[in-house]
N, C-alpha and C. Protein backbone atom coordinates (compact mmCIF):
# COMPACT_ATOMS: atom_id res chain seq x y z
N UNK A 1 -36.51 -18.43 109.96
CA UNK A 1 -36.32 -19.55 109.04
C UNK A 1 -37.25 -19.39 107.85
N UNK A 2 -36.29 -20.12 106.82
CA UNK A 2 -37.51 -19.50 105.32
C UNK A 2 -38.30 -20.45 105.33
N UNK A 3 -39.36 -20.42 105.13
CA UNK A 3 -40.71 -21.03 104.62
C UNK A 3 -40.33 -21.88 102.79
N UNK A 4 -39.45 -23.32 103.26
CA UNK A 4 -39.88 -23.79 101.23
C UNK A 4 -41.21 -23.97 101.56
N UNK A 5 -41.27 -23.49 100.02
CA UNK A 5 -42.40 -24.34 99.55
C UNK A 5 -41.92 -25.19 98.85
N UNK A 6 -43.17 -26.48 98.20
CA UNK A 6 -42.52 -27.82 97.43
C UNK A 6 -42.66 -27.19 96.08
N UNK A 7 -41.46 -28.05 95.39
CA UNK A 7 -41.07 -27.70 94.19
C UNK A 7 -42.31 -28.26 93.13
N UNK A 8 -42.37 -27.62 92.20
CA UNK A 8 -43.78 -28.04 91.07
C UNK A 8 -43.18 -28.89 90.41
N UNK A 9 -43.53 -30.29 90.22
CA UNK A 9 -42.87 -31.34 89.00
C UNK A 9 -44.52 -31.68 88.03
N UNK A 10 -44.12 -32.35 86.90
CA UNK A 10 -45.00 -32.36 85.88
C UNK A 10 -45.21 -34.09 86.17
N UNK A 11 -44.43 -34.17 86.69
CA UNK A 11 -44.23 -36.07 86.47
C UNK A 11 -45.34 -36.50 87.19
N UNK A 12 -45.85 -37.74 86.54
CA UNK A 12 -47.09 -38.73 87.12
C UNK A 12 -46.73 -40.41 86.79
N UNK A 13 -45.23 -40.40 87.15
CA UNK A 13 -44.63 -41.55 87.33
C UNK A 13 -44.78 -42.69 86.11
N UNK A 14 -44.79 -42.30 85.08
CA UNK A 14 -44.99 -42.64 83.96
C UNK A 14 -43.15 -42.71 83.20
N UNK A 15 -42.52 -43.54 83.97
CA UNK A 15 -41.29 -42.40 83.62
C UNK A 15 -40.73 -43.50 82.08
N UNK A 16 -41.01 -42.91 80.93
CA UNK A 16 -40.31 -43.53 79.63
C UNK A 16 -40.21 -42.44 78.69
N UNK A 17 -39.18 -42.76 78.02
CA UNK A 17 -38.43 -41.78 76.46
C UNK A 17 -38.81 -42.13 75.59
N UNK A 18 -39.58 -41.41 74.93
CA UNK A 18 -39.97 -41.54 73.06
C UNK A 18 -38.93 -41.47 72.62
N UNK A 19 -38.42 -42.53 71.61
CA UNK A 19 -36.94 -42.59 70.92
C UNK A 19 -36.63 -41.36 69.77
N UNK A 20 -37.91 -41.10 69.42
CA UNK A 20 -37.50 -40.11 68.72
C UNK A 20 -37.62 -38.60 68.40
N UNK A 21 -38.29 -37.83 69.53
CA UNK A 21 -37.94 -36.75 69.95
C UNK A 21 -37.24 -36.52 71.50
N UNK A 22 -37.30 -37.48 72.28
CA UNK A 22 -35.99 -37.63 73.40
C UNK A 22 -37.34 -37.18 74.76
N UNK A 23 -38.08 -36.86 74.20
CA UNK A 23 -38.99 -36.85 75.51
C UNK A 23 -39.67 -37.66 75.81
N UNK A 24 -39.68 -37.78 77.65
CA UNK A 24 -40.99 -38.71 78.18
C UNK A 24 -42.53 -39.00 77.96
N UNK A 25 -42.97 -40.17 78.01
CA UNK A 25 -43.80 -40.21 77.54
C UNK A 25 -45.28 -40.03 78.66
N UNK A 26 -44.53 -39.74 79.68
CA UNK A 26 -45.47 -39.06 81.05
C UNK A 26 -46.09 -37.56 81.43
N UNK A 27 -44.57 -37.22 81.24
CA UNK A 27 -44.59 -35.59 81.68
C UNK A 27 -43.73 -34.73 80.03
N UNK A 28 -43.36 -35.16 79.25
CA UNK A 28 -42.80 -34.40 77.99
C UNK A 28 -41.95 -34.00 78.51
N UNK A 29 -40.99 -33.99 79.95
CA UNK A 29 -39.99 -33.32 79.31
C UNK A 29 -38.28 -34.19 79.22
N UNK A 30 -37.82 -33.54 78.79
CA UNK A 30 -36.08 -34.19 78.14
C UNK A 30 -35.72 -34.87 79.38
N UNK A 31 -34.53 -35.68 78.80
CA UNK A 31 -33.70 -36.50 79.70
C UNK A 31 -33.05 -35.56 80.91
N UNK A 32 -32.41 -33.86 80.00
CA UNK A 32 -31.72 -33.21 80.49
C UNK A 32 -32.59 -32.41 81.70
N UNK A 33 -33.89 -32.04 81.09
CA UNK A 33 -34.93 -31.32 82.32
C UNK A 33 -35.05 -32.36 83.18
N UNK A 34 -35.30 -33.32 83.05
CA UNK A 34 -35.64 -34.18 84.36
C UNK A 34 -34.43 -34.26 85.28
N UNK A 35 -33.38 -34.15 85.03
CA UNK A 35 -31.79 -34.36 85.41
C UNK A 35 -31.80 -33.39 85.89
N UNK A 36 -32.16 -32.22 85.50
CA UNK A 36 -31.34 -30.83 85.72
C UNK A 36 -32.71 -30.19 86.80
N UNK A 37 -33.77 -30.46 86.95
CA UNK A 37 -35.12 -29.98 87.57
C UNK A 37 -35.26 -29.48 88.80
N UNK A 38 -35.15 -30.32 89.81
CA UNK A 38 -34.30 -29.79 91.04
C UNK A 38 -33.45 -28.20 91.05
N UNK A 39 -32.60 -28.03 90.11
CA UNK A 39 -31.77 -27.07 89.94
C UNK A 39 -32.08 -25.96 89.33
N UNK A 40 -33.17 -26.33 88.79
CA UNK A 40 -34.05 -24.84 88.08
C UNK A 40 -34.50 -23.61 89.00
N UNK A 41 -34.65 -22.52 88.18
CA UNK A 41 -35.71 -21.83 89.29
C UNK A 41 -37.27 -21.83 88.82
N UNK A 42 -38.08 -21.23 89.95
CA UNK A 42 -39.19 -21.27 89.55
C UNK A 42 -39.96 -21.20 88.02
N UNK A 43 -38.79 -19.88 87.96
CA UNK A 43 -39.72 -19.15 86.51
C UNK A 43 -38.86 -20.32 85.47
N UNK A 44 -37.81 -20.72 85.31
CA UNK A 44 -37.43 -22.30 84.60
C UNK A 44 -38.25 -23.13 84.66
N UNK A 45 -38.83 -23.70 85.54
CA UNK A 45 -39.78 -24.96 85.35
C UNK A 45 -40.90 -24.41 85.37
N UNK A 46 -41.86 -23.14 85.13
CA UNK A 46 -43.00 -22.59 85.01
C UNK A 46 -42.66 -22.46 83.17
N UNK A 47 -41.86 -21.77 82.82
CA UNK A 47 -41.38 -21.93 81.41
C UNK A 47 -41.82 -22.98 80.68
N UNK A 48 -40.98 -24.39 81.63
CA UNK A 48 -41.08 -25.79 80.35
C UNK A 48 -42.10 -26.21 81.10
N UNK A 49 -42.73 -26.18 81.82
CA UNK A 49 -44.39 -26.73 82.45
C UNK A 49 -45.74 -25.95 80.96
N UNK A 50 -45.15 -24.83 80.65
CA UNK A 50 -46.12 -24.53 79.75
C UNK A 50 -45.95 -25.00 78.37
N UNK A 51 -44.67 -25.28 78.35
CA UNK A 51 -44.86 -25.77 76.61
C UNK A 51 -44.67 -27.44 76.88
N UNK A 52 -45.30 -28.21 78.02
CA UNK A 52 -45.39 -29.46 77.97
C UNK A 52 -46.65 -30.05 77.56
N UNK A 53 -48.12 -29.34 77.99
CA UNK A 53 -48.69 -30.23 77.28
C UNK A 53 -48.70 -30.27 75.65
N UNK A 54 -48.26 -29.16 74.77
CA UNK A 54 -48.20 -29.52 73.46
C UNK A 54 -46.84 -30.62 73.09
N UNK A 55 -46.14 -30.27 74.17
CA UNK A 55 -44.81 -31.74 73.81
C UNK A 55 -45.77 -33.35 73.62
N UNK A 56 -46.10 -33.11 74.97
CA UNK A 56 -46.97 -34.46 74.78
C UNK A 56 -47.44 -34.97 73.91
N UNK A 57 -48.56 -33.84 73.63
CA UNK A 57 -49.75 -33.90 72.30
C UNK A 57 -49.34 -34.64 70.84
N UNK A 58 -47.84 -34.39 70.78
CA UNK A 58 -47.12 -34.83 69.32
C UNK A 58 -46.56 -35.96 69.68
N UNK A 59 -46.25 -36.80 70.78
CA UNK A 59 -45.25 -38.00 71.61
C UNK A 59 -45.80 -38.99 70.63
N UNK A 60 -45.77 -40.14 69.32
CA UNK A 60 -45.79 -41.09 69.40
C UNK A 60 -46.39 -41.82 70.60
N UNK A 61 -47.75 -42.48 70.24
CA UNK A 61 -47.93 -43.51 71.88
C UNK A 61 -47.44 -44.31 71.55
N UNK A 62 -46.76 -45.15 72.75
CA UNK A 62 -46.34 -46.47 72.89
C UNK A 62 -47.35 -46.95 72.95
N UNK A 63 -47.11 -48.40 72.36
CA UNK A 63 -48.64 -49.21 72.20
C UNK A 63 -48.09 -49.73 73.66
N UNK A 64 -49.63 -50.46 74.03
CA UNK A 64 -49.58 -50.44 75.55
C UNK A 64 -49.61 -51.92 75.09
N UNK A 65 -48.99 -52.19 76.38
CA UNK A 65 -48.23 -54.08 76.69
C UNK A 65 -49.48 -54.58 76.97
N UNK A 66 -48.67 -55.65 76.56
CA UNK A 66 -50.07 -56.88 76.63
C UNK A 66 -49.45 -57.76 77.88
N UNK A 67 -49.94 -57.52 78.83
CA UNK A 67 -50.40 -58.30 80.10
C UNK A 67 -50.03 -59.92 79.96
N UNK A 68 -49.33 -61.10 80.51
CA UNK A 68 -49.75 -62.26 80.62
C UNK A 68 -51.31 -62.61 81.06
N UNK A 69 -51.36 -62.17 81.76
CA UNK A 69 -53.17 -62.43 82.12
C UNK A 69 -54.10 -61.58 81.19
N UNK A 70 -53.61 -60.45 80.23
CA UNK A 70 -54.48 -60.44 78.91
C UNK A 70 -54.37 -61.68 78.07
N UNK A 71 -52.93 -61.90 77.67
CA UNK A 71 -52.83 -63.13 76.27
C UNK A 71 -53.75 -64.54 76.81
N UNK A 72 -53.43 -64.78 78.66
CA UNK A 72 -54.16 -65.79 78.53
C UNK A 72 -55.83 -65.58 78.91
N UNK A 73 -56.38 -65.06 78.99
CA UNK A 73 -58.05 -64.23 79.38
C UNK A 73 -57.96 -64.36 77.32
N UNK A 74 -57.51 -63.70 77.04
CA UNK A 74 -57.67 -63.80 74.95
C UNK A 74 -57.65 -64.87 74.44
N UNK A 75 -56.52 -66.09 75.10
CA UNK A 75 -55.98 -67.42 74.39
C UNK A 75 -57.24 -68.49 74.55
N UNK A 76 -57.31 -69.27 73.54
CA UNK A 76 -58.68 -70.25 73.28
C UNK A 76 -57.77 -71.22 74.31
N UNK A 77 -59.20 -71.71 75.52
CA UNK A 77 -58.78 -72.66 76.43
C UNK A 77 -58.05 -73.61 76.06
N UNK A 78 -56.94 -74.73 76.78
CA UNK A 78 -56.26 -75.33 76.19
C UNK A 78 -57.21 -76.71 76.68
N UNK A 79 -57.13 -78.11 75.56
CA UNK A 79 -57.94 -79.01 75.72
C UNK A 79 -57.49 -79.85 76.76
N UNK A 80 -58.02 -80.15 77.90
CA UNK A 80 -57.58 -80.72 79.19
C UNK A 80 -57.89 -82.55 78.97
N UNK A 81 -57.02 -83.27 78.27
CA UNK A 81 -57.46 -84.96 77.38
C UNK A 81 -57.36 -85.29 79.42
N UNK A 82 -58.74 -86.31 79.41
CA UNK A 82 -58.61 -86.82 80.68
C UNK A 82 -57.67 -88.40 80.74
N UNK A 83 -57.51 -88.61 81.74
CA UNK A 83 -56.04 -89.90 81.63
C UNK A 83 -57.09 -91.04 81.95
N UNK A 84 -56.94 -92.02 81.17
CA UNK A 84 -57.49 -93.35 80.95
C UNK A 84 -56.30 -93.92 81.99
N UNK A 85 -57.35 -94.52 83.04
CA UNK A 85 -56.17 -95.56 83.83
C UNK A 85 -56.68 -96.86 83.89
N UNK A 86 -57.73 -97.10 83.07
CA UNK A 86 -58.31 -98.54 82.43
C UNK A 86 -57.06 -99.14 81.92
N UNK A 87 -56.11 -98.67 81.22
CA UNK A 87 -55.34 -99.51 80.46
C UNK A 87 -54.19 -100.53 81.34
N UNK A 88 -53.91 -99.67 82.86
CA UNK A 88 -53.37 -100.53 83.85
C UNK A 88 -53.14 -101.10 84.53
């Protein structure tokens, strides 16, 4: 019986597309390499494993999301008016 070994992936679960060169913004590579990856051979994904970190290097960053528990940790406390029950 053959001995696999595990296949080499670039991915670190980061999985999003820069709109405008078509690559991820995790691992750099295309919609089509990630699709097609599995199906490569070695020396294929040793190929686009080397010209990924300069893919990266050029990616547009996505600005990173702002958290509900950032906006409110940032937002000026809201004024808590206490209830007058003198009036009833």
């Amino acid at each position: 019986m053959e001995n696999a070994s595990p296949i080499k992936s670039p991915c670190i679960l980061v999985c999003a597309i820069e709109p405008n060169s078509g690559h991820c913004y995790g691992c750099g590579r295309s919609r089509d390499e990630i699709a097609g990856w599995m199906s490569y051979s070695h020396q294929q994904r040793d190929e686009i494993m080397e010209a990924l970190p300069e893919r990266v290097s050029k990616l547009e960053r996505r600005p990173r999301r702002v958290t509900k528990r950032q906006r409110l940790r940032e937002a000026p406390p809201k004024r808590r008016d206490t209830l007058d029950l003198s009036s009833q």
